[in-house]
N, C-alpha and C. Protein backbone atom coordinates (compact mmCIF):
# COMPACT_ATOMS: atom_id res chain seq x y z
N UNK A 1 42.88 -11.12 -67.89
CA UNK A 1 42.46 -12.45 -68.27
C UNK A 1 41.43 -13.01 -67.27
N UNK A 2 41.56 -12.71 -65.75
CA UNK A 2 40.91 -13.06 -64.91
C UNK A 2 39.57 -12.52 -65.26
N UNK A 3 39.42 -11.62 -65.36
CA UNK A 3 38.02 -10.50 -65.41
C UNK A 3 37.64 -10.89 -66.93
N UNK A 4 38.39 -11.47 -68.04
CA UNK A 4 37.12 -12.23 -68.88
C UNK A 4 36.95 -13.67 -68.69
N UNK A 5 37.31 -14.29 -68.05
CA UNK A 5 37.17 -15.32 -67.55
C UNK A 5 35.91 -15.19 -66.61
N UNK A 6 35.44 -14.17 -65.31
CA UNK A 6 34.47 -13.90 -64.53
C UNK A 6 33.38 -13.61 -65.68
N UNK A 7 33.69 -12.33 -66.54
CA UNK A 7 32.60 -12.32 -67.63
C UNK A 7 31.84 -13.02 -67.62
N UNK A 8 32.97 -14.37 -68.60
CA UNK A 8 32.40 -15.42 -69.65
C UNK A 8 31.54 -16.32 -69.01
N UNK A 9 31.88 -16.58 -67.66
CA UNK A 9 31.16 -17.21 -66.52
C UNK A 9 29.42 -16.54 -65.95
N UNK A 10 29.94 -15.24 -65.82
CA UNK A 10 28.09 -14.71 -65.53
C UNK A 10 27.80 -14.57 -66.84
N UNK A 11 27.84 -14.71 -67.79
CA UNK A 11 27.17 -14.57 -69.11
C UNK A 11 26.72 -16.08 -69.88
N UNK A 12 27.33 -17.14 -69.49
CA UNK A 12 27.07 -17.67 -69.16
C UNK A 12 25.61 -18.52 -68.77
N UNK A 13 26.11 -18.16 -67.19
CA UNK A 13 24.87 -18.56 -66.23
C UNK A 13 23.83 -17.64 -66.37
N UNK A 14 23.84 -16.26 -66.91
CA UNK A 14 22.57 -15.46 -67.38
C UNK A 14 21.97 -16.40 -68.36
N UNK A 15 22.20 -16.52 -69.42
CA UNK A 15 21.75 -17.47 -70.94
C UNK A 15 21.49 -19.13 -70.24
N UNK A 16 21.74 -19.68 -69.02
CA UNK A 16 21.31 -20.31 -68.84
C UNK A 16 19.95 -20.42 -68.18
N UNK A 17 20.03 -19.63 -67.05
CA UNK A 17 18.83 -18.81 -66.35
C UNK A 17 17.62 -18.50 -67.56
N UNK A 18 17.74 -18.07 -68.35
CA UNK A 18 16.95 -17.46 -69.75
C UNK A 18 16.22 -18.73 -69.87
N UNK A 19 17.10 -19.63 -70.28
CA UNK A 19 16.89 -20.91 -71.39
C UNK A 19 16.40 -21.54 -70.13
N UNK A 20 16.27 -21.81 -69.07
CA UNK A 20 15.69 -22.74 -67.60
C UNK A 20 14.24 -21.57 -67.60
N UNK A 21 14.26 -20.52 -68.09
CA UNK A 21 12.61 -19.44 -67.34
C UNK A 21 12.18 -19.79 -68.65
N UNK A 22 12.65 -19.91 -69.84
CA UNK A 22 11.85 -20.17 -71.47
C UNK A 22 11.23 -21.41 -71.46
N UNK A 23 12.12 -22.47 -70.65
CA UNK A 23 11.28 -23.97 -70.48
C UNK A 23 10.36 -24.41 -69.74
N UNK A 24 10.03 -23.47 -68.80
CA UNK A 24 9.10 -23.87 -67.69
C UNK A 24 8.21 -23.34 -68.32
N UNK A 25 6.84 -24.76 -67.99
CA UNK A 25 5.80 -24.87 -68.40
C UNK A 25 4.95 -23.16 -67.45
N UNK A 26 4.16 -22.41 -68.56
CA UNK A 26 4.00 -21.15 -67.65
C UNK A 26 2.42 -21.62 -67.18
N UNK A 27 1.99 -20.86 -65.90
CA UNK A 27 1.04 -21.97 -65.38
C UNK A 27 -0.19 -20.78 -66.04
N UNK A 28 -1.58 -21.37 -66.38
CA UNK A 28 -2.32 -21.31 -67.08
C UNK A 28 -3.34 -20.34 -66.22
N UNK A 29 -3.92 -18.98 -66.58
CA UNK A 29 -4.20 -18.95 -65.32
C UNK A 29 -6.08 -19.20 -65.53
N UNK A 30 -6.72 -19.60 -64.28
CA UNK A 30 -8.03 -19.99 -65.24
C UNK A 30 -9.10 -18.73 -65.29
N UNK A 31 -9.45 -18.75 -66.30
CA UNK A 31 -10.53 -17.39 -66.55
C UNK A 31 -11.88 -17.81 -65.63
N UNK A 32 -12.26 -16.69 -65.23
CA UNK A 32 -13.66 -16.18 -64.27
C UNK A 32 -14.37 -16.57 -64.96
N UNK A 33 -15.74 -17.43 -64.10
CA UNK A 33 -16.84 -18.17 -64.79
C UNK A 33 -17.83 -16.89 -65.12
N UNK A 34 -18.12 -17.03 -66.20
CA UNK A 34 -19.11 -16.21 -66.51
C UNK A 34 -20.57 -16.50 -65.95
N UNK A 35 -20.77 -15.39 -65.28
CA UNK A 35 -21.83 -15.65 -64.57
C UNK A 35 -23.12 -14.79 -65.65
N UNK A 36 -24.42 -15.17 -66.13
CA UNK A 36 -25.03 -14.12 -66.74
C UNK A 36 -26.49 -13.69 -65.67
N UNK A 37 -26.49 -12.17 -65.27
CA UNK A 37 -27.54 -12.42 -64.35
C UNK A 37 -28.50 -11.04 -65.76
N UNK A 38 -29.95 -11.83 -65.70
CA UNK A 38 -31.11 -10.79 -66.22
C UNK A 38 -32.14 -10.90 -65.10
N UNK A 39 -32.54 -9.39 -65.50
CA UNK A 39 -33.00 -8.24 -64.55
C UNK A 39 -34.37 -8.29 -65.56
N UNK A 40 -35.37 -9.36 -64.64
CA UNK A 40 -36.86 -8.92 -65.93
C UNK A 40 -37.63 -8.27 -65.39
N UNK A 41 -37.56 -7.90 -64.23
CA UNK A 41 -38.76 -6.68 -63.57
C UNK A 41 -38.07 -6.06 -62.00
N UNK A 42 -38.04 -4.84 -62.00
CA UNK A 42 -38.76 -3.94 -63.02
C UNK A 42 -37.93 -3.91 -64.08
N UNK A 43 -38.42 -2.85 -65.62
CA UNK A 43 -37.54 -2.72 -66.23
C UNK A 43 -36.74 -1.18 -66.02
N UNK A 44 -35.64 -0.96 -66.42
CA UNK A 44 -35.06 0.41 -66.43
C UNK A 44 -35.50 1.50 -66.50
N UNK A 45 -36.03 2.44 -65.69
CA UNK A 45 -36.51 3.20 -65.77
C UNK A 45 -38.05 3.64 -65.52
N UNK A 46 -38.63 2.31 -64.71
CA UNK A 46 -39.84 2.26 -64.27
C UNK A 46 -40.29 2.58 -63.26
N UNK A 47 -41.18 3.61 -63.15
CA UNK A 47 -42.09 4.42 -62.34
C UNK A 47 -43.11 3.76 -61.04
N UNK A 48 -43.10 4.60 -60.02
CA UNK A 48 -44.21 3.38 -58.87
C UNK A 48 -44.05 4.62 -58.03
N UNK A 49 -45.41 4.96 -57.95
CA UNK A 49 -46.48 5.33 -56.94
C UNK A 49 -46.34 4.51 -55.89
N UNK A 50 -46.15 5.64 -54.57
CA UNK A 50 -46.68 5.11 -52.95
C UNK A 50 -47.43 4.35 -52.66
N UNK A 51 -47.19 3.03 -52.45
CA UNK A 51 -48.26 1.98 -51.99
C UNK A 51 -48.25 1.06 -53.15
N UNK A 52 -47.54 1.12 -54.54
CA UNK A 52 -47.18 -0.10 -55.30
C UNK A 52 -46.61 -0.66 -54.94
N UNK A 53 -46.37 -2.40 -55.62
CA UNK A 53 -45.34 -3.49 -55.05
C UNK A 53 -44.74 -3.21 -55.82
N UNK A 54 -43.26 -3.47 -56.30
CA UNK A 54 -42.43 -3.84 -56.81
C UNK A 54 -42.38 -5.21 -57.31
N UNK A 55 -42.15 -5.76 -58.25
CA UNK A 55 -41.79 -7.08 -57.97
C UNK A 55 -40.68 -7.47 -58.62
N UNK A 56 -39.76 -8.31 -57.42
CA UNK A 56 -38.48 -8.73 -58.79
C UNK A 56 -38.67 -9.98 -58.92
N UNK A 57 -38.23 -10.25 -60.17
CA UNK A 57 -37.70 -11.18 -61.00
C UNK A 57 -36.58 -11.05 -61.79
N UNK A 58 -35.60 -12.37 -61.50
CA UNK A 58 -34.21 -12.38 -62.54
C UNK A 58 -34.32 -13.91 -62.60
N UNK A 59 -33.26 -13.80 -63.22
CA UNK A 59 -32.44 -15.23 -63.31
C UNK A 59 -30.69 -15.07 -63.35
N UNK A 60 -30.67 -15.85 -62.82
CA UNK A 60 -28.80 -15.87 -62.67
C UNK A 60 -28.20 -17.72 -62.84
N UNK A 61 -27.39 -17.35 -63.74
CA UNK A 61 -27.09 -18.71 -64.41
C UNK A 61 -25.62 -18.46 -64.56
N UNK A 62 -25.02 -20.36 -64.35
CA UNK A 62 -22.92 -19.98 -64.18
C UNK A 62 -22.66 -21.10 -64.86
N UNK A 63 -21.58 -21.62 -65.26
CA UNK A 63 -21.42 -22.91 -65.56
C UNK A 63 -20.49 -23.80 -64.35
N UNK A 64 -20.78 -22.83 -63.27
CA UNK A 64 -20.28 -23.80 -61.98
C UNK A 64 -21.05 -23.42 -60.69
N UNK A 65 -20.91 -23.96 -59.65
CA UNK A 65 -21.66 -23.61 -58.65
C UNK A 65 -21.68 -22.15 -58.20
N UNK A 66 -22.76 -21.63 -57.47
CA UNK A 66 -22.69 -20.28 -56.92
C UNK A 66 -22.76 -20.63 -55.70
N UNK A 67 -22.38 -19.38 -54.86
CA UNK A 67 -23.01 -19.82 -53.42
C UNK A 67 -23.76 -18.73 -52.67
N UNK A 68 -24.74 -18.63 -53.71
CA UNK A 68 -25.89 -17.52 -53.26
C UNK A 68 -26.10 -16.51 -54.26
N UNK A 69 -27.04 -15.14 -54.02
CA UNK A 69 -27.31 -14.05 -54.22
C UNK A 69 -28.09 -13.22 -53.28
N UNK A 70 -28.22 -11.58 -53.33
CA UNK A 70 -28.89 -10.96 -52.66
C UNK A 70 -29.43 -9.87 -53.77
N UNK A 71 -30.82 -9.11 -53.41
CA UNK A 71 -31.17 -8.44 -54.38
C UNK A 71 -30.92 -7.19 -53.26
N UNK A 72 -31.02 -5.70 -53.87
CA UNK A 72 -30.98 -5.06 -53.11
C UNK A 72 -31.18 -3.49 -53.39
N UNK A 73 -32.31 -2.79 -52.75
CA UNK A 73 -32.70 -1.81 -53.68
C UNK A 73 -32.46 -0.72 -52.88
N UNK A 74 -31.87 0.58 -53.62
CA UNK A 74 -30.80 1.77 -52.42
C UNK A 74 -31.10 2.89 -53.21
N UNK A 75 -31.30 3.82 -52.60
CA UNK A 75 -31.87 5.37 -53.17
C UNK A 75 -29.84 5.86 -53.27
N UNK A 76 -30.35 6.26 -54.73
CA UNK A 76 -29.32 6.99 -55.17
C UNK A 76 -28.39 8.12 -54.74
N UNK A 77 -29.61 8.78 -53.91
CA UNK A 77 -29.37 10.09 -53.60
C UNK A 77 -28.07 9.92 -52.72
N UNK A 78 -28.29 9.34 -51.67
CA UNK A 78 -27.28 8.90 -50.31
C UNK A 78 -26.82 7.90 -49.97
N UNK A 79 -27.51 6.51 -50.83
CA UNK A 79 -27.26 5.05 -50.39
C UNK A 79 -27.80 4.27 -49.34
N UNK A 80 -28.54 5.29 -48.90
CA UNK A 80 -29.90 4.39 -47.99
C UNK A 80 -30.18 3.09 -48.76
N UNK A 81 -30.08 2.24 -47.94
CA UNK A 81 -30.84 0.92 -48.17
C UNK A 81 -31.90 0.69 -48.24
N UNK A 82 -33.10 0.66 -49.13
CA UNK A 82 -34.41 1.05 -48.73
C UNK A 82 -35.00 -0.86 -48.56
N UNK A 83 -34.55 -1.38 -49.14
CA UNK A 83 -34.89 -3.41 -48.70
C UNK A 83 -33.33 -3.95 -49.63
N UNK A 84 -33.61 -5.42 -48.76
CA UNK A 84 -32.35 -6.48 -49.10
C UNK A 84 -32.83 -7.63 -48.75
N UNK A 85 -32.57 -8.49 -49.41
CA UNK A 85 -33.03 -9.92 -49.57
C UNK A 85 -31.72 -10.78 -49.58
N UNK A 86 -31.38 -11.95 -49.41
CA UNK A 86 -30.58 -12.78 -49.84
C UNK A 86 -30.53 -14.09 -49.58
N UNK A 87 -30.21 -14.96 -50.13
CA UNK A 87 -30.60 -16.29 -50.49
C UNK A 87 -28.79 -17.39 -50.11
N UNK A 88 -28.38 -18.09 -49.08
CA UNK A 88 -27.58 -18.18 -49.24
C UNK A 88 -27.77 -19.99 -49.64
N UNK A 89 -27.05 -20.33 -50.97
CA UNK A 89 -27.68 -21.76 -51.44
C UNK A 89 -26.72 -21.84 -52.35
N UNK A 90 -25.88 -23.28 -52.62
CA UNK A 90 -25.18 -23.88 -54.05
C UNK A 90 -26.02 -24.04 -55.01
N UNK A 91 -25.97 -24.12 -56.73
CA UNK A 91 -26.56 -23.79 -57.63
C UNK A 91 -25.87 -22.80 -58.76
N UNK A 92 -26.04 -23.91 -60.13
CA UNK A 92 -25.34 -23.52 -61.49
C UNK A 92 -26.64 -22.25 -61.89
N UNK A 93 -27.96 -22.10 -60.99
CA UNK A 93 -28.86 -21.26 -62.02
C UNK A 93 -29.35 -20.76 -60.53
N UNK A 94 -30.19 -20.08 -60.39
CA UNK A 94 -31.24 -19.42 -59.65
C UNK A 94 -32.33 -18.50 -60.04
N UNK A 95 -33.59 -18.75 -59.79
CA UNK A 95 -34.59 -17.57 -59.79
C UNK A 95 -34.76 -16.66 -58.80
N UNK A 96 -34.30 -15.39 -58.64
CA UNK A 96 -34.57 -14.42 -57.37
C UNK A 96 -36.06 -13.87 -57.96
N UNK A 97 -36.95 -13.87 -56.68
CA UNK A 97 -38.10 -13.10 -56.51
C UNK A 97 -38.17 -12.75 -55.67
N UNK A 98 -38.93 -11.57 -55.38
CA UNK A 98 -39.23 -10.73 -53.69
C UNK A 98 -39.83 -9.50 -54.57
N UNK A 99 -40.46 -8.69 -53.90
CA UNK A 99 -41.02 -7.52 -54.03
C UNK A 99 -41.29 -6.70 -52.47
N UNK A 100 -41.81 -5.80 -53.05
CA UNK A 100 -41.37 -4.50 -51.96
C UNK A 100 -42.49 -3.26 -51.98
N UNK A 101 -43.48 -2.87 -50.87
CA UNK A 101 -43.92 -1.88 -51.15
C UNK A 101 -43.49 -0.38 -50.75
N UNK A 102 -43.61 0.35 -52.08
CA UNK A 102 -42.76 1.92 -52.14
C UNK A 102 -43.80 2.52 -51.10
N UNK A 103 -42.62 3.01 -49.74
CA UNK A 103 -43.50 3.48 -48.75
C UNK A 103 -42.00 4.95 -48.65
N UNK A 104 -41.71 5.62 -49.95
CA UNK A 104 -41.18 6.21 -49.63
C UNK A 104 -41.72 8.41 -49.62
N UNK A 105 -41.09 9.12 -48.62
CA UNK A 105 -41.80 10.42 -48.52
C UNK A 105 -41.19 11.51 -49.59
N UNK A 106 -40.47 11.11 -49.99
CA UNK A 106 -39.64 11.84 -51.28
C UNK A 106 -39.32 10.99 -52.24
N UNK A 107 -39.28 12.13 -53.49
CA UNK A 107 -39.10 11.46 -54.91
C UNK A 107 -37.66 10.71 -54.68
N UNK A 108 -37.55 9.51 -55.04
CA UNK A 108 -36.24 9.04 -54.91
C UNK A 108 -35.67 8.20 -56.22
N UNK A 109 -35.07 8.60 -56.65
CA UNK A 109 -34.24 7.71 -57.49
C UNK A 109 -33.54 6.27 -56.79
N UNK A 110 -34.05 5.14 -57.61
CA UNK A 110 -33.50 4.01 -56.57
C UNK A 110 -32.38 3.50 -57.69
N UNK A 111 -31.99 2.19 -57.15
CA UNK A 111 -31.10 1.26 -57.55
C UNK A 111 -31.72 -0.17 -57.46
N UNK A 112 -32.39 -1.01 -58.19
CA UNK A 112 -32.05 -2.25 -57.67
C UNK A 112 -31.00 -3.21 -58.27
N UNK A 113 -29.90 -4.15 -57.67
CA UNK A 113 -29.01 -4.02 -58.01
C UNK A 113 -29.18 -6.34 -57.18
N UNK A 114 -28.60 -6.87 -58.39
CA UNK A 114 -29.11 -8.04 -57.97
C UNK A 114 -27.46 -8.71 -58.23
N UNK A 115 -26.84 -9.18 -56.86
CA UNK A 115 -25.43 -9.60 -56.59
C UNK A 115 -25.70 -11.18 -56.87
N UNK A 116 -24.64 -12.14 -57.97
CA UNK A 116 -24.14 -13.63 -57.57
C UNK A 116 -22.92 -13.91 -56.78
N UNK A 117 -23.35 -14.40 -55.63
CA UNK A 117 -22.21 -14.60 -54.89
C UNK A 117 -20.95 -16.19 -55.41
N UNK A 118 -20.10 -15.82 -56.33
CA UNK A 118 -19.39 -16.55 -57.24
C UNK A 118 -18.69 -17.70 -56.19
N UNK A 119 -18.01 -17.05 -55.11
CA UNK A 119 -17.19 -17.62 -54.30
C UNK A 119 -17.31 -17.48 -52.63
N UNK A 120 -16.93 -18.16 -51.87
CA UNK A 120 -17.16 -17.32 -50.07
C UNK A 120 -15.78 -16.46 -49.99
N UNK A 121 -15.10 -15.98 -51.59
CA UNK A 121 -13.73 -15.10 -50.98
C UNK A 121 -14.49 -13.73 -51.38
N UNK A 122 -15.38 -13.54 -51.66
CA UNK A 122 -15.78 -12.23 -51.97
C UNK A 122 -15.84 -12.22 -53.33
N UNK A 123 -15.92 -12.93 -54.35
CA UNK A 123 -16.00 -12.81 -55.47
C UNK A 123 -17.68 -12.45 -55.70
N UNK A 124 -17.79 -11.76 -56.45
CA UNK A 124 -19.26 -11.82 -56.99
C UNK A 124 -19.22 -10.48 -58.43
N UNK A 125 -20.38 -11.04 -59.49
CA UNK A 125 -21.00 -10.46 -60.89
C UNK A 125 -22.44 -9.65 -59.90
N UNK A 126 -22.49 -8.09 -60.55
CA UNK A 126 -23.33 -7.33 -60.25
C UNK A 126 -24.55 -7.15 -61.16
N UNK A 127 -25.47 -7.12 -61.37
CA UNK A 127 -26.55 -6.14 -62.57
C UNK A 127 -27.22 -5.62 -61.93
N UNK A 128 -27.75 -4.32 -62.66
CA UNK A 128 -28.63 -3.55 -61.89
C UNK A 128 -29.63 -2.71 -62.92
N UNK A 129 -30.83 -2.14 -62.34
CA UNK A 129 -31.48 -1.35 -63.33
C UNK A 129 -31.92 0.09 -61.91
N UNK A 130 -32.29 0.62 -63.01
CA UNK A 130 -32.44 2.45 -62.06
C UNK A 130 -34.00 2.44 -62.45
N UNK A 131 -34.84 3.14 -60.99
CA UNK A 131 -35.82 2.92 -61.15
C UNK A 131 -36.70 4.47 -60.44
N UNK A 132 -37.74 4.99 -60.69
CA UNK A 132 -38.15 6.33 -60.00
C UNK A 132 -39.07 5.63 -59.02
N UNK A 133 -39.05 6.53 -57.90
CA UNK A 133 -40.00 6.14 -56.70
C UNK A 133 -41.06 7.36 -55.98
N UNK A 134 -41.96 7.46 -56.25
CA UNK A 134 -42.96 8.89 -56.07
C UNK A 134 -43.68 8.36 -54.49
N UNK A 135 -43.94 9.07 -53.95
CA UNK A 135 -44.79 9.47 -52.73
C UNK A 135 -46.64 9.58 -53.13
């Protein structure tokens, strides 16, 4: 009798526990601002001879503040950094520009790769385009 009596008691307080975790308001969690960044020069897959500039242009747009970007262009092969730029500034939009002259001695496959810095916890949206680099 004792031992359904203990039962009836944790079975009980389980179904109450249930019915107290079913009522609590569950907290909302908030979705990541969409950040949209375009990449208008170069385009994907564009070619440059030794002693051309590069030039970038994007735009990067949020519907809340940013706190910065950096552009940044890195040979594929190994991850050499070949230039890096960065802009540290609040702002719902930004225009990145900079350019770069290809002073490289081998064919290199690059990266340029243009970061929004979303948050100062390390948050950040990437885009990038792949680009050939001749001597």
């Amino acid at each position: 009798m004792k031992r359904n009596y203990h039962s009836g008691i944790a079975l009980m307080l389980i179904c109450c526990m249930l019915i107290i975790a079913a009522c609590r308001k569950r907290e909302e969690e908030t979705p990541e601002p969409k950040v949209q960044i375009t990449i208008n020069t170069p385009q994907e897959g564009a070619m440059f001879q030794v002693g051309d500039t590069i030039h970038i242009s994007a735009e990067i747009s949020s519907p809340i503040d940013l706190h910065g970007y950096a552009w940044t262009l890195t040979s594929q092969a190994d991850g050499t950094v070949l230039h890096t730029e960065d802009a540290h500034a609040h702002n719902k939009t930004f225009t990145v520009t900079g350019s770069w002259v290809n002073n490289v001695a081998a064919v290199t496959e690059a990266t340029l790769e243009i970061t929004a810095e979303i948050d100062h916890e390390g948050k950040t949206e990437k885009q990038a385009v792949h680009i050939m680099l001749h001597p």
